[in-house]
Protein backbone atom coordinates (compact mmCIF):
# COMPACT_ATOMS: atom_id res chain seq x y z
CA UNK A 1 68.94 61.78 131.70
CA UNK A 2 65.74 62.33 129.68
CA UNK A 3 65.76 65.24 127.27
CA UNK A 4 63.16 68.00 127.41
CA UNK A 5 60.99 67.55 124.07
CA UNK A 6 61.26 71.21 122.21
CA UNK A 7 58.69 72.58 120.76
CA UNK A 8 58.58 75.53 118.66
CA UNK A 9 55.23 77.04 120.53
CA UNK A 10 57.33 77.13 123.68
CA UNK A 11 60.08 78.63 122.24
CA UNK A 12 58.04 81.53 120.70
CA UNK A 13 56.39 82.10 124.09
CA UNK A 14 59.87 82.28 125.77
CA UNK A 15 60.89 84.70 123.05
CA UNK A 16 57.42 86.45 123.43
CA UNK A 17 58.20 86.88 127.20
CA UNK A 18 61.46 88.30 126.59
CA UNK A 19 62.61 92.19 125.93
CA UNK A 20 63.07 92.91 122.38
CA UNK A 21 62.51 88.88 121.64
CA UNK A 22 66.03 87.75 123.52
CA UNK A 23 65.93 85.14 126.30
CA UNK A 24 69.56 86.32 127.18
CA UNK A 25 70.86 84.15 124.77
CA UNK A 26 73.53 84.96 122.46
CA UNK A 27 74.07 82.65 119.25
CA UNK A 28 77.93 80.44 118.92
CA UNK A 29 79.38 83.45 117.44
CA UNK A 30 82.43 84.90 118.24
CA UNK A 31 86.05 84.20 117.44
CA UNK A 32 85.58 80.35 117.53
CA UNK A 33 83.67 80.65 114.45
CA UNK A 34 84.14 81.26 110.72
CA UNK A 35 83.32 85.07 110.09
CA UNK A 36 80.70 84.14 107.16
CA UNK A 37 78.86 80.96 107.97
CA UNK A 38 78.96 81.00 112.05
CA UNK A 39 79.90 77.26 112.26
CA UNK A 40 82.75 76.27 114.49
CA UNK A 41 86.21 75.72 112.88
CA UNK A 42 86.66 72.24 112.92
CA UNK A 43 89.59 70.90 114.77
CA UNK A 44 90.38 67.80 111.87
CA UNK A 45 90.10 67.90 108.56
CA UNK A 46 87.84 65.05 106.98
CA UNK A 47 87.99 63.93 103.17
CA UNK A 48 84.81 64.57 100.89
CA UNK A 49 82.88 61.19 100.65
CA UNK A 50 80.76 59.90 97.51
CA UNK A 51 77.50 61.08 97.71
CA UNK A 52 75.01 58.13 96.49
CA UNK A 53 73.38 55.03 98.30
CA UNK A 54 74.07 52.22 99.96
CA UNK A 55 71.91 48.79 99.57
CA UNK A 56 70.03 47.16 102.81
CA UNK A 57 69.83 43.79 101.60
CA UNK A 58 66.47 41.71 102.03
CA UNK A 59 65.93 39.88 105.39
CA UNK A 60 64.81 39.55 108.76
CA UNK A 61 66.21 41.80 111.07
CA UNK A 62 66.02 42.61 115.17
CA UNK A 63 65.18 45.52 116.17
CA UNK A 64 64.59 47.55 119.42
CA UNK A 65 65.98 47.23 122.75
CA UNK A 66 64.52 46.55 126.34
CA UNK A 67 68.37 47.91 128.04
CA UNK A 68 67.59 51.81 128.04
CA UNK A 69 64.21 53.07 127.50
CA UNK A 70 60.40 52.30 127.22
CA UNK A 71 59.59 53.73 123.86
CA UNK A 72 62.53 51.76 122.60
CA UNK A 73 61.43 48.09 122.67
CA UNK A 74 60.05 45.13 123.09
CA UNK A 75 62.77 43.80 120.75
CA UNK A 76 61.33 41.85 117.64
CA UNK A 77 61.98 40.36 114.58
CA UNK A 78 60.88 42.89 110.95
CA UNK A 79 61.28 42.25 107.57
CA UNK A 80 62.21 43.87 104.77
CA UNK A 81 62.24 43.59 100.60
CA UNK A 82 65.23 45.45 100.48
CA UNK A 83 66.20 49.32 99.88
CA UNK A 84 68.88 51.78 98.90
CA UNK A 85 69.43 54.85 101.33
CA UNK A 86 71.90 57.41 100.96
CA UNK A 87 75.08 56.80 102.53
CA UNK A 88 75.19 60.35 104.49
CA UNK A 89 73.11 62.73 105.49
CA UNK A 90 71.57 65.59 102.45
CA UNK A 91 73.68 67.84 102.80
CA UNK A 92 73.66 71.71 102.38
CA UNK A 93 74.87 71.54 98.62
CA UNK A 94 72.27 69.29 98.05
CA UNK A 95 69.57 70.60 99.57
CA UNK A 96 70.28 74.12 97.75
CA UNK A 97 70.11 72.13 94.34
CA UNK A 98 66.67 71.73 95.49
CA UNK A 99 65.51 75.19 95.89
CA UNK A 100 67.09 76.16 93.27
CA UNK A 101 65.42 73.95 90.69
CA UNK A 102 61.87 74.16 92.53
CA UNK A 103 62.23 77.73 94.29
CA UNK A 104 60.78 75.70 97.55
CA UNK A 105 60.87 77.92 100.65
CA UNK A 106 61.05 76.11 103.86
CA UNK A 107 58.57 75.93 106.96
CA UNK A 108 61.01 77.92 108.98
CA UNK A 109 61.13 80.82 106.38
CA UNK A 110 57.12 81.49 106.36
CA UNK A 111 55.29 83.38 108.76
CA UNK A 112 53.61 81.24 111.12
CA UNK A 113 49.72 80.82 111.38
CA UNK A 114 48.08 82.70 114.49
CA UNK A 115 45.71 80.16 114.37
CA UNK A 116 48.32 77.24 114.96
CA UNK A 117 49.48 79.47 117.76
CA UNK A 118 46.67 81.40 119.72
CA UNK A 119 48.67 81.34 123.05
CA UNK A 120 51.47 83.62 121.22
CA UNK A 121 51.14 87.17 120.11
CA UNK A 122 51.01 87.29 116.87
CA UNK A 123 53.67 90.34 116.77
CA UNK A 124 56.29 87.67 117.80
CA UNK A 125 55.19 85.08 115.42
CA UNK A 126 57.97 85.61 112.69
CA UNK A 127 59.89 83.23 110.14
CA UNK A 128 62.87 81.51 112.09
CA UNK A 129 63.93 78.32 113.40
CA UNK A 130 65.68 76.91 117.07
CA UNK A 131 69.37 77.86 117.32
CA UNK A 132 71.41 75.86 120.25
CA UNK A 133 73.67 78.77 121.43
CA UNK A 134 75.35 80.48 124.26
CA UNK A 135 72.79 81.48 127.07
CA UNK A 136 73.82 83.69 129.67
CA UNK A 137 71.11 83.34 131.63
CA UNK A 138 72.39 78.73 131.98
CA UNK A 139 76.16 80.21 132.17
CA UNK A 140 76.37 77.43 128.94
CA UNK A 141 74.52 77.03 125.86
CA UNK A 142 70.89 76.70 125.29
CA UNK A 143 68.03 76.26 122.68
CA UNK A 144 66.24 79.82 121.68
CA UNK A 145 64.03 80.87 118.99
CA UNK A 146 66.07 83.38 116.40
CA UNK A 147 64.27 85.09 113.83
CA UNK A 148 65.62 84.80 110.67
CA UNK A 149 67.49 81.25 111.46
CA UNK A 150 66.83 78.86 108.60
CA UNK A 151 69.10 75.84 106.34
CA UNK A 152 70.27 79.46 104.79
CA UNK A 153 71.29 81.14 107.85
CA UNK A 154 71.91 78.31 110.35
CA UNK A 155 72.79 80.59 113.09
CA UNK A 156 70.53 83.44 112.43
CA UNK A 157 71.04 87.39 110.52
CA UNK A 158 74.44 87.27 109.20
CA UNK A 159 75.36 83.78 109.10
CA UNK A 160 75.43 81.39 105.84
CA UNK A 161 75.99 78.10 104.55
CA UNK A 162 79.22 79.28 102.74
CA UNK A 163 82.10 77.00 103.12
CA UNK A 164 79.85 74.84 104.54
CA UNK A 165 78.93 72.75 101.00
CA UNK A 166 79.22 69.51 102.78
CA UNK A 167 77.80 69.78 106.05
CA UNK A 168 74.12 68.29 106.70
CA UNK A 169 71.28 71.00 106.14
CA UNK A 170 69.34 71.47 109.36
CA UNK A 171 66.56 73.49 110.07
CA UNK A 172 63.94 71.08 108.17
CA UNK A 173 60.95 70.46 109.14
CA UNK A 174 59.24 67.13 108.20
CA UNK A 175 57.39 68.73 105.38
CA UNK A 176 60.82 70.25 104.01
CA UNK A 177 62.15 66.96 104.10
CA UNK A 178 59.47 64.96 102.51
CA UNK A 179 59.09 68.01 99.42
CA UNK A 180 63.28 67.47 98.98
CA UNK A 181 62.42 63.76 98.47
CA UNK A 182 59.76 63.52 96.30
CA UNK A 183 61.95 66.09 94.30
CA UNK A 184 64.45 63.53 93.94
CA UNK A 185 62.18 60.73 93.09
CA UNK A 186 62.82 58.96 96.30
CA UNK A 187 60.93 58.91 100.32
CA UNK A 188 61.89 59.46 103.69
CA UNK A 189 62.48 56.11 105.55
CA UNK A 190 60.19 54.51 108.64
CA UNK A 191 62.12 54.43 111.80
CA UNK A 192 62.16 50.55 111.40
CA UNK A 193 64.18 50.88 108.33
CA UNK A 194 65.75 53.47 109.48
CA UNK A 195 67.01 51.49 112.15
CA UNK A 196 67.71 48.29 109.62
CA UNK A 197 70.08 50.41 108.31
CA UNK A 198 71.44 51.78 111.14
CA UNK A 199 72.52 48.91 112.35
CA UNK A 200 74.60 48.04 109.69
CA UNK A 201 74.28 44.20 110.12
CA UNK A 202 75.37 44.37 113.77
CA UNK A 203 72.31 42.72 115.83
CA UNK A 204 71.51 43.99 118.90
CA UNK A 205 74.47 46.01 119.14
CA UNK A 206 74.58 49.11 121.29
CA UNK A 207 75.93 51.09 119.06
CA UNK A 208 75.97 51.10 115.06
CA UNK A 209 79.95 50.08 115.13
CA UNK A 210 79.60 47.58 117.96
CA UNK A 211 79.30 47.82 121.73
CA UNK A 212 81.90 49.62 122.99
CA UNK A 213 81.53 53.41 122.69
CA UNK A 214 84.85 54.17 121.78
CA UNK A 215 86.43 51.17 120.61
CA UNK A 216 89.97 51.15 120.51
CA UNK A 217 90.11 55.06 121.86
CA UNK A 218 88.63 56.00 118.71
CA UNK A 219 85.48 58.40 118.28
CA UNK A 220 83.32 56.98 115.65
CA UNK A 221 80.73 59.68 116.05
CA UNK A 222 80.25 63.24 116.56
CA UNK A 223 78.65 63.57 120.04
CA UNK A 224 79.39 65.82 122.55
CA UNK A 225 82.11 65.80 125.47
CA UNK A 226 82.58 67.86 128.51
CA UNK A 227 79.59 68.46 130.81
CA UNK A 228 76.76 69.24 129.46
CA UNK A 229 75.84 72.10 128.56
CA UNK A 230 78.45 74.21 129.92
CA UNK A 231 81.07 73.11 127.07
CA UNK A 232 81.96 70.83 124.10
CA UNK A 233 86.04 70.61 124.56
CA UNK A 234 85.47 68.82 120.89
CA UNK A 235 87.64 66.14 121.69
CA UNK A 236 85.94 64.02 118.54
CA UNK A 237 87.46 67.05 116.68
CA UNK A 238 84.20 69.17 115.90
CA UNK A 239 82.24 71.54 118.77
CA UNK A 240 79.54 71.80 116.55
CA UNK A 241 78.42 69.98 113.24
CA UNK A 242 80.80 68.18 111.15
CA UNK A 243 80.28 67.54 107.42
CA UNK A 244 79.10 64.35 106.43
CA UNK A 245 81.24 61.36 106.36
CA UNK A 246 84.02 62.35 108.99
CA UNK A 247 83.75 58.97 110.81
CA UNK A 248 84.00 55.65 110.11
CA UNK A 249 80.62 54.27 108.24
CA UNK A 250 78.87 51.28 109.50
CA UNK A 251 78.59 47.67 108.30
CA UNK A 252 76.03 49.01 105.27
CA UNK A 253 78.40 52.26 104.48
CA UNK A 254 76.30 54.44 105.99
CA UNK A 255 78.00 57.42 107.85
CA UNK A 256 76.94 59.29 110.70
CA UNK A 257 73.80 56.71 111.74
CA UNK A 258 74.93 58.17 115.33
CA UNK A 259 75.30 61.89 116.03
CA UNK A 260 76.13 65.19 114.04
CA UNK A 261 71.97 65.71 113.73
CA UNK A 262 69.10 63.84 114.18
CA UNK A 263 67.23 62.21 110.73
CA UNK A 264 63.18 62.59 110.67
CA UNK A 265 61.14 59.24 109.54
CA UNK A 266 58.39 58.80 107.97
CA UNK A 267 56.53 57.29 111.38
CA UNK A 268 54.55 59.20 113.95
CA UNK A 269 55.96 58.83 117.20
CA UNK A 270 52.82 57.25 118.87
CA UNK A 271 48.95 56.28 118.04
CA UNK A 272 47.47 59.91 117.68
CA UNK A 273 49.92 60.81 114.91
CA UNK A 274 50.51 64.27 116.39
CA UNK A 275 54.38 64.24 116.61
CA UNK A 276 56.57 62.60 114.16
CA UNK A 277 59.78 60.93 115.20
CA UNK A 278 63.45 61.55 114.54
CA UNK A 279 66.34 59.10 115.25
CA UNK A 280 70.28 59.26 115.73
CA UNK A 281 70.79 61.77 117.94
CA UNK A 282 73.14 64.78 117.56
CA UNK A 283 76.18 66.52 118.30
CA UNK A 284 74.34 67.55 121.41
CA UNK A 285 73.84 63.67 123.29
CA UNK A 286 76.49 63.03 125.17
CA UNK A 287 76.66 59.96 127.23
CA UNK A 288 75.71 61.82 130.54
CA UNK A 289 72.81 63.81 128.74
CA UNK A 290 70.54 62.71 125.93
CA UNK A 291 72.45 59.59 124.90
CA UNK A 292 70.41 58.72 121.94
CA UNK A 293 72.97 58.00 119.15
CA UNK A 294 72.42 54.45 119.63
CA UNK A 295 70.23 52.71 116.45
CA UNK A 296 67.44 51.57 119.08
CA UNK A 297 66.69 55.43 120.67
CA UNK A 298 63.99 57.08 120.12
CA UNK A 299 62.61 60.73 119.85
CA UNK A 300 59.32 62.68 119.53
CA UNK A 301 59.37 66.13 117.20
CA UNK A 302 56.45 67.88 116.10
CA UNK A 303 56.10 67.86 112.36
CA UNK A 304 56.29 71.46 111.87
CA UNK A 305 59.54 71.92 114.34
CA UNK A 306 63.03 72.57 113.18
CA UNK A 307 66.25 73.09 114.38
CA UNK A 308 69.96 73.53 114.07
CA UNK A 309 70.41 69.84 115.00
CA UNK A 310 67.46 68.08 112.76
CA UNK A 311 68.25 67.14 109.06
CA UNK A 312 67.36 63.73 107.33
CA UNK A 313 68.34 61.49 104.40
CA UNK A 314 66.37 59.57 101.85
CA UNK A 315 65.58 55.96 100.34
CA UNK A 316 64.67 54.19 97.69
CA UNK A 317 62.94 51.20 98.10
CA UNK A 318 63.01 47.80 96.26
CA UNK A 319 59.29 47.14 96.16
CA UNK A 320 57.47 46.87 99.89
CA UNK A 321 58.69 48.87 102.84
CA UNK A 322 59.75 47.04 105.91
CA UNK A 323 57.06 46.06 108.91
């Protein structure tokens, strides 16, 4: 099934439409989540991996697919010099590192423009960011616009990134993620090698560990089970994010290529530039819904949209990026 594209106009019109800015939506809280930070207790526990990069050696590669989707081939043969990329995702630790050495303040914590947004009233146009949460209107969860909700307070008023050192900051836009890297001397990498590394060696694989989805009964991402999006039983041991590095890494030693949150790229998603695109999927694909934590999907985000399920990582490259 395809996934609705969000954007963060349509979310401030739904809040716009709704009394006192609700949508009859309620954010994940309540007793399945940590008092403090609002992030679901993880079900396993998961040992702290390095932080640092991982080399893509120089090559040919395949990449894209004609099996799923459109957007995602014709298949073809890229090259590359070579890069490093960092072998999870920039975390929450990291990210505050950042702000604290450059006091940057994120898209999602400045007041929008009115002129970016003339459909809106500009009484509802406020700092915040998309939180997935508990809808009672869908009897599940759903995506809303919360005031307030940035990497800071993931969930919204109240919530915070304590305890939470090591999972992936989210709500960053493309411009967030781009600043964070040029702060740390390195770039955001194009969705071809983005997918290089993804792939982890494995050519034309389905899946960054292979083709099987669960090979061996194993999970080897965090994705989302039960049916969507009435529940996530969490049977990969996280409803919700997981910190980095919880799952086997690929062939490259790259963690979580598929799932937890989606990864911008430098590359627009088509010709007129006006979207940007993010690969990997999230906790929220699940093989009946979304299904886009494979290395060849594909997805569209406006440049100036964040979320509770978008983060990134960086690169370094060797000389010449890959084409």
């Amino acid at each position: 099934m395809d996934v609705p594209r969000l954007t963060l106009g349509a979310l401030l019109a739904l809040t716009a439409c709704s009394p006192d800015g609700q949508d009859g939506s309620a954010s994940r809280g309540g007793a399945d989540r940590q008092a403090v930070s609002g992030e679901p207790v993880s079900q396993v526990e998961c040992e702290a991996v390095p932080t640092g990069q991982s080399s893509v050696p120089a090559g040919a590669y395949r990449v894209g697919t004609n099996a799923r989707r459109g957007e995602e081939g014709p298949p073809r043969r890229v090259t590359t010099d070579g890069f490093a990329i960092d072998s999870h995702e920039v975390t929450n630790a990291q990210f505050a590192g950042f702000v604290a050495d450059t006091g940057y303040v994120t898209v999602a914590e400045r007041t929008p423009d009115p002129a970016d947004y003339p459909e809106i009233d500009p009484a509802f146009l406020v700092p915040g960011s998309a939180v997935f949460g508990v809808s009672l209107e869908r009897g599940g969860f759903w995506w809303r616009f919360v005031p307030g909700a940035s990497w800071r307070a993931p969930y919204g008023p109240g919530s915070t990134t304590d305890g939470l050192d090591r999972h992936p900051v989210v709500h960053v836009a493309y411009e967030d993620a781009l600043a964070y890297a040029h702060w740390s001397q390195t770039d955001l990498p194009s969705e071809t090698e983005w997918e290089i590394a993804a792939r982890g060696g494995l050519e034309g694989a389905e899946y960054t560990w292979g083709d099987e989805f669960r090979p061996g009964g194993e999970w080897r991402a965090n994705t989302w089970q039960g049916p969507f999006p009435a529940i996530d039983i969490g049977e990969d041991g996280h409803q919700g994010l997981a910190p980095v590095g919880c799952y086997e890494p690929n062939g490259y030693g790259l963690y979580d290529m598929a799932g937890n949150v989606w990864e911008w790229t430098s590359t627009p998603f088509g010709a007129g530039g006006n979207t940007g695109t993010i690969r990997g999927g999230s906790y929220l694909c699940a093989p009946s819904y979304c299904a886009r934590f494979r290395p060849a999907a594909r997805q569209p985000q406006e440049w100036d949209f964040s979320a509770s399920h978008i983060g990134f990582r960086t690169i370094e490259r060797v000389s010449a990026e890959a084409g």
